[in-house]
Protein backbone atom coordinates (compact mmCIF):
# COMPACT_ATOMS: atom_id res chain seq x y z
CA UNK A 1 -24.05 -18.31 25.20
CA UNK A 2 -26.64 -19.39 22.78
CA UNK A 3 -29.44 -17.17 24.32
CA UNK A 4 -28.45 -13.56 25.46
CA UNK A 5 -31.33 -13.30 27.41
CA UNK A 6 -29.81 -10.94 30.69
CA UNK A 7 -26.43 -11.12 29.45
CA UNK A 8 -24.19 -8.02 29.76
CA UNK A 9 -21.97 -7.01 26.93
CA UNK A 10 -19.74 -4.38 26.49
CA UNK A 11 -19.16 -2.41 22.82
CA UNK A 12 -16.22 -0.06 22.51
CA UNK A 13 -17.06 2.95 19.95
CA UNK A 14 -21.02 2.15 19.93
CA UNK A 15 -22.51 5.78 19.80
CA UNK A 16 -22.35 5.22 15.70
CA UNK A 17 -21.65 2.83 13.24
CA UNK A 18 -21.42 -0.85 13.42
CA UNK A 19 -20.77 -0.42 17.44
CA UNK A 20 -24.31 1.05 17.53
CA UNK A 21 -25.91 -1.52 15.26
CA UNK A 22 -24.38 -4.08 17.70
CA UNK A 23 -25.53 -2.58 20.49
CA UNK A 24 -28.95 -2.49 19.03
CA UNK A 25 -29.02 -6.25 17.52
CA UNK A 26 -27.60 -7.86 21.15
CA UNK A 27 -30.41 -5.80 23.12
CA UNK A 28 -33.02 -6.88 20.61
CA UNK A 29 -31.73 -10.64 22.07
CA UNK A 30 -32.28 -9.77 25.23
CA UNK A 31 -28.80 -8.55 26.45
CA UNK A 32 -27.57 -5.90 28.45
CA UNK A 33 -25.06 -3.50 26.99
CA UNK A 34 -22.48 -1.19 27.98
CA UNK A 35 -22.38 2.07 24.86
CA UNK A 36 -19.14 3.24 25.16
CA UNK A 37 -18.02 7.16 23.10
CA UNK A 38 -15.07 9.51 23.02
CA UNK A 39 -16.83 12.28 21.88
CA UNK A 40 -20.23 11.68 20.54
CA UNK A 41 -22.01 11.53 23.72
CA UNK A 42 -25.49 12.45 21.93
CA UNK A 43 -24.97 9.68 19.67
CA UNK A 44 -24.27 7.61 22.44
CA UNK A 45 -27.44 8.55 24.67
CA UNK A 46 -29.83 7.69 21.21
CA UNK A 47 -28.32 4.16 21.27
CA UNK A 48 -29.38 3.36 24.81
CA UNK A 49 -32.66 4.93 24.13
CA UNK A 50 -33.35 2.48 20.91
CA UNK A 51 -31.65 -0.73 23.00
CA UNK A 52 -33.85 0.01 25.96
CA UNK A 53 -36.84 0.21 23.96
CA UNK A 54 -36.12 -3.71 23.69
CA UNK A 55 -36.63 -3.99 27.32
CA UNK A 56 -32.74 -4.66 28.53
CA UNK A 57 -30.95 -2.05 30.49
CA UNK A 58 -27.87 0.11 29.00
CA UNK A 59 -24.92 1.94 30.75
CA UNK A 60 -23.72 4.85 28.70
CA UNK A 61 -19.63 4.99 29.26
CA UNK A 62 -17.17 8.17 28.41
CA UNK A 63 -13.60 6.65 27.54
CA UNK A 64 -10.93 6.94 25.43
CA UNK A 65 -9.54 2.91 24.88
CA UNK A 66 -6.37 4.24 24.61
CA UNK A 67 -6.22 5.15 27.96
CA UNK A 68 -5.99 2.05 29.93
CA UNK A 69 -7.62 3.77 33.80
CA UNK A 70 -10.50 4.28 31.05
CA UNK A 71 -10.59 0.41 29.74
CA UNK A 72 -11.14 -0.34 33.47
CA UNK A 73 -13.94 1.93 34.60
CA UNK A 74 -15.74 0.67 31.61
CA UNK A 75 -15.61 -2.95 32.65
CA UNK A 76 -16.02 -2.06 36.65
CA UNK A 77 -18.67 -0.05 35.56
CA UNK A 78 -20.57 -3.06 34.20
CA UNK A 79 -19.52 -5.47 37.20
CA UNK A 80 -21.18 -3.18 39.49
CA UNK A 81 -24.59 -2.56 37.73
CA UNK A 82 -24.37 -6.14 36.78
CA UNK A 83 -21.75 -8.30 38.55
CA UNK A 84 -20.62 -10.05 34.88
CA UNK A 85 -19.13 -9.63 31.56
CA UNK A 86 -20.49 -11.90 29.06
CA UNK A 87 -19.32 -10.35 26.07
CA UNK A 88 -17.08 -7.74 24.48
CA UNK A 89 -17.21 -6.03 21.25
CA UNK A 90 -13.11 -4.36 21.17
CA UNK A 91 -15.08 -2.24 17.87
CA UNK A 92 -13.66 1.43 18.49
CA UNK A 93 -10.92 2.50 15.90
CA UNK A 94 -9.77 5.75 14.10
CA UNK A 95 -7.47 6.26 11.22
CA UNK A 96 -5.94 8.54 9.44
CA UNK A 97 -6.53 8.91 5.23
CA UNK A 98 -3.82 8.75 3.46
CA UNK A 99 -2.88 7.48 0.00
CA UNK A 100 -0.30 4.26 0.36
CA UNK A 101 2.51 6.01 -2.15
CA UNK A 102 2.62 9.00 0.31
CA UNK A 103 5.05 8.22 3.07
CA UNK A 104 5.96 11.84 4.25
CA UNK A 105 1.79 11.74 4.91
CA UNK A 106 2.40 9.45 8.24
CA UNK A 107 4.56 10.80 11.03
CA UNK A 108 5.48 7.84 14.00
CA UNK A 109 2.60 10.24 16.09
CA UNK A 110 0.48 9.12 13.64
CA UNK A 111 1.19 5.38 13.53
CA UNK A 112 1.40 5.71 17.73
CA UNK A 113 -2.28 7.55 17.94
CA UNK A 114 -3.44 4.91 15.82
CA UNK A 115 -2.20 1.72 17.45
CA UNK A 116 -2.93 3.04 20.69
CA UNK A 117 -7.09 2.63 19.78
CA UNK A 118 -6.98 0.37 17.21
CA UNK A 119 -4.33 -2.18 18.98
CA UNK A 120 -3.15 -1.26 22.57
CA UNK A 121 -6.90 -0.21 23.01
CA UNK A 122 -8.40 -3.63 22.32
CA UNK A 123 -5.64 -5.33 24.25
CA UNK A 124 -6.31 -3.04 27.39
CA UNK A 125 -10.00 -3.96 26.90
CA UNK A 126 -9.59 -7.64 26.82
CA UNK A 127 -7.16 -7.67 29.52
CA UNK A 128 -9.54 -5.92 31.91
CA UNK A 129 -12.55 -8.16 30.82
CA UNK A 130 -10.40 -11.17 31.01
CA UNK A 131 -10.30 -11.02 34.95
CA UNK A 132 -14.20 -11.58 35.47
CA UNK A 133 -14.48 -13.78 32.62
CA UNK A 134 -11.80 -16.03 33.95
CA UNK A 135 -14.23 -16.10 37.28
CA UNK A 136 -17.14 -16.51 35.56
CA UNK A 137 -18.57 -20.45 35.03
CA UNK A 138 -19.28 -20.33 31.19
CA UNK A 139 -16.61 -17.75 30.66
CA UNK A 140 -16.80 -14.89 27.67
CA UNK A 141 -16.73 -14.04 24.21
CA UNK A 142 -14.35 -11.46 22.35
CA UNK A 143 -14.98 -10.43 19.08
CA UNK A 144 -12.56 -7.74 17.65
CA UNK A 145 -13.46 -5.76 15.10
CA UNK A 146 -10.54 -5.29 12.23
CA UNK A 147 -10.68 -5.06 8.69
CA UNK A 148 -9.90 -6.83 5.10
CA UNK A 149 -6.68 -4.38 5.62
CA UNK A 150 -5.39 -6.31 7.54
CA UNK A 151 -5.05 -9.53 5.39
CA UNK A 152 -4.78 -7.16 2.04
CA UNK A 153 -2.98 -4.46 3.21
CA UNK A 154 -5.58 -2.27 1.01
CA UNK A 155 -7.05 0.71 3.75
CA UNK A 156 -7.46 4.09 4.54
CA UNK A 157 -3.69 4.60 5.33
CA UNK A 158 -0.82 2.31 5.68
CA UNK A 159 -0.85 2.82 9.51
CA UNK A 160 -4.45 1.69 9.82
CA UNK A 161 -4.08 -1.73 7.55
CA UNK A 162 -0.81 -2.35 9.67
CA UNK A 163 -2.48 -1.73 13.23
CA UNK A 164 -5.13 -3.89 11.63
CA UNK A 165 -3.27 -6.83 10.89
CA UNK A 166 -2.02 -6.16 14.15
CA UNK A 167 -5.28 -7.14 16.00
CA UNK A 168 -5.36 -9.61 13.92
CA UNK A 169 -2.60 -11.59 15.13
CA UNK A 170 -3.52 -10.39 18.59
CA UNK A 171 -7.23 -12.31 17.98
CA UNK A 172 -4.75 -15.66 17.42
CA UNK A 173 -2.36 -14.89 20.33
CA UNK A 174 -4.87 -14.12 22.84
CA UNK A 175 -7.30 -17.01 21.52
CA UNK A 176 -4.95 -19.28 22.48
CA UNK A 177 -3.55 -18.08 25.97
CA UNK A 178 -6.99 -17.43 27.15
CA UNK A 179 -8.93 -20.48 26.47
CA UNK A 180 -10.78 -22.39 27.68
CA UNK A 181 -12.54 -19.56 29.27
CA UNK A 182 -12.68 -16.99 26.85
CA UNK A 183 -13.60 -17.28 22.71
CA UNK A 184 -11.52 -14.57 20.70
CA UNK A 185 -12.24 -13.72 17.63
CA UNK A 186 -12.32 -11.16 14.79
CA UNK A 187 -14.21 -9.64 11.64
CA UNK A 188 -12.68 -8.31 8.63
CA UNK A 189 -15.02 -5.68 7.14
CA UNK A 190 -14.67 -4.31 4.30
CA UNK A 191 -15.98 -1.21 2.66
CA UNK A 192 -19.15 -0.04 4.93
CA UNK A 193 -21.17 2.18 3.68
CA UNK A 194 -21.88 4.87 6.19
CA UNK A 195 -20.52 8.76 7.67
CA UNK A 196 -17.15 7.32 8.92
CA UNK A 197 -16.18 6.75 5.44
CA UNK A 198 -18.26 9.72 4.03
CA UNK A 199 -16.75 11.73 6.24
CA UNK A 200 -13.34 10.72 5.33
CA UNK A 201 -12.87 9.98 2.04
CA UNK A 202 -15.30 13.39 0.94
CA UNK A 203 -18.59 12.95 -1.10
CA UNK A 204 -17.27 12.40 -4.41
CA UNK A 205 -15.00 9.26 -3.96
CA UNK A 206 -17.19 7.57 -1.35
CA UNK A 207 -19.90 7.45 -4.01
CA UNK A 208 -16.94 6.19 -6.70
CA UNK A 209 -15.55 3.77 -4.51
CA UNK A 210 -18.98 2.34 -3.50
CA UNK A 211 -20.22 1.73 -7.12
CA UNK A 212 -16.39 0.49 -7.74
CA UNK A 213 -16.15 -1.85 -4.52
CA UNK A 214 -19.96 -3.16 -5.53
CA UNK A 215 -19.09 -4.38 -9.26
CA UNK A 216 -15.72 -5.80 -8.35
CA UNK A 217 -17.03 -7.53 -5.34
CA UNK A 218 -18.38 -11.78 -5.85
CA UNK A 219 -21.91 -10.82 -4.52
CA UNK A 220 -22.05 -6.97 -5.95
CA UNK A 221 -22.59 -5.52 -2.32
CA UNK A 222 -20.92 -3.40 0.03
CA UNK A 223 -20.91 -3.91 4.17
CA UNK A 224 -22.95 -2.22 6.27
CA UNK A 225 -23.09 -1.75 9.77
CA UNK A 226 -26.19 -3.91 9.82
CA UNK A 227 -24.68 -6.52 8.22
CA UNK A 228 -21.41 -6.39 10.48
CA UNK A 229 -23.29 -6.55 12.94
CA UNK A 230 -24.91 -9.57 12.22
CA UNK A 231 -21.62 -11.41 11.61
CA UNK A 232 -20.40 -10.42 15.08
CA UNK A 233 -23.53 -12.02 16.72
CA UNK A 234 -22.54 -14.85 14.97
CA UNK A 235 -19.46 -15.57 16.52
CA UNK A 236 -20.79 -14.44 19.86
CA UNK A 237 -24.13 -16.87 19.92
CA UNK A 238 -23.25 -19.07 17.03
CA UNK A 239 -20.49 -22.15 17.16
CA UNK A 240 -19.46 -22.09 20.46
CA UNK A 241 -16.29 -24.68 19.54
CA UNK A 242 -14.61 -21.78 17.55
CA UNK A 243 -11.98 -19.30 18.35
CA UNK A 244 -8.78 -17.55 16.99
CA UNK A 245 -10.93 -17.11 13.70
CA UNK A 246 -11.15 -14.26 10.89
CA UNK A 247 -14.12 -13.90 9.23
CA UNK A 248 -13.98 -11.73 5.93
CA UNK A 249 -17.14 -9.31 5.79
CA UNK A 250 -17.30 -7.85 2.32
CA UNK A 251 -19.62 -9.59 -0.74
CA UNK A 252 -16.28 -11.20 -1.44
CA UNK A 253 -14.45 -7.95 -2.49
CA UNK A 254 -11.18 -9.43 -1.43
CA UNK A 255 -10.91 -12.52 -3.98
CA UNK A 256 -9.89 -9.97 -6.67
CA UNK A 257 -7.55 -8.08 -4.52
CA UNK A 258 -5.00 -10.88 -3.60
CA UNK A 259 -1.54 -10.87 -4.46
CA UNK A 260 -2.25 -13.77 -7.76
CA UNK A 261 -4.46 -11.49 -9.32
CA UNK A 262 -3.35 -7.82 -8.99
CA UNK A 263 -1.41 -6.46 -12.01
């Protein structure tokens, strides 16, 4: 999977964000792509405009990962303008901001709304891809999209860096059972600068934690969703002899958040 050229790939969550700079970077390869939203369907319909300007062809999908009837009209949906999956981007995901310390700020509808995207809604994904991948000659590539939470435990809520680390260990599990056809793996992203964060964290402390996460981190950058992206093309057309890998995306914020050097 070296050259995209004609390949199909589908990216949860891509009317925004890093789904929609994926989206953009595989169709300026050459591939395909499936633009899947929940609710921005303007957002959505702009993304397919700027991928077909590279000359590939786009399907623009409604669905909610969480709901599994929804994971499968995505992937049929590609099968029939197509008749292959080549790749899957599991990158949709929503959270809930809350400060660690406050525990009466997550109720178990909370934690279950979250792991049903962010977990269940990756696994749904891969389990409906996995069936024409398996078919397929040269089988498929996974790539989920997590977070540093989940190997620092440092996120937006303590429900988000858990269902995190969850798809983490789900990258390794399913890596394993699903070989040799399909390559699983995952990104950790840090902070990305961009309106899911604005949006979340207010004005204010977005700009403070950007300066903050920028001087504390090895290369004195923040993500972005360009530069996400690029790291997620990298495990899709780069080495194709790895799988069940994590690869941390975040100037090296996290080597002064370990467990050895926090106070």
């Amino acid at each position: 999977m070296k050259d995209l050229t004609n390949r199909v790939a589908i990216i949860t969550g891509s009317s925004s964000g890093v789904g929609a700079a994926t989206a953009r970077l595989l169709a300026s390869k050459g591939c395909h792509v499936v633009i899947n939203y929940n609710s921005n369907a303007d957002g959505a319909r702009q993304v397919a405009a700027d991928c077909e300007k590279s000359g590939v062809k786009t399907l623009v999908c409604a669905g909610n990962v969480a709901k599994d009837a929804d994971c499968e009209a995505m992937v049929q949906a590609a099968i029939k303008q197509w008749g292959r999956v080549d790749v899957l981007v599991n990158n949709a995901g929503t959270t809930k901001f809350v400060e660690h310390h406050e525990l009466d700020g997550l109720s178990s509808d909370d934690f279950q709304r979250i792991y049903a995207v962010n977990v269940i809604g990756s696994y749904q994904m891969i389990r409906a891809a996995n069936r024409i991948m398996q078919q397929q000659a040269d089988g498929g590539v996974v790539v989920n999209v997590a977070s540093t939470a989940a190997v620092t435990g440092i996120g937006s809520s303590v429900a988000y860096a858990a269902s995190k680390g969850a798809m983490v260990t789900m990258t390794l599990s399913l890596a394993r059972a699903l070989g040799p056809k399909l390559r699983i793996n995952a990104v950790c992203p840090g902070f990305i600068e961009g309106d899911w964060l604005l949006e979340g964290l207010g004005e204010q402390k977005y700009n403070e934690l950007i300066q903050f996460n920028r001087k504390n981190s090895a290369l004195g950058v923040t993500a972005t969703a360009e530069t996400v992206a690029d790291a997620i093309l990298y495990f899709i057309s780069g080495p194709q002899i790895v799988t069940g890998e994590t690869m941390i995306v975040d100037g090296g914020r996290h080597l002064s958040q370990t467990p050895l050097t926090r106070r």
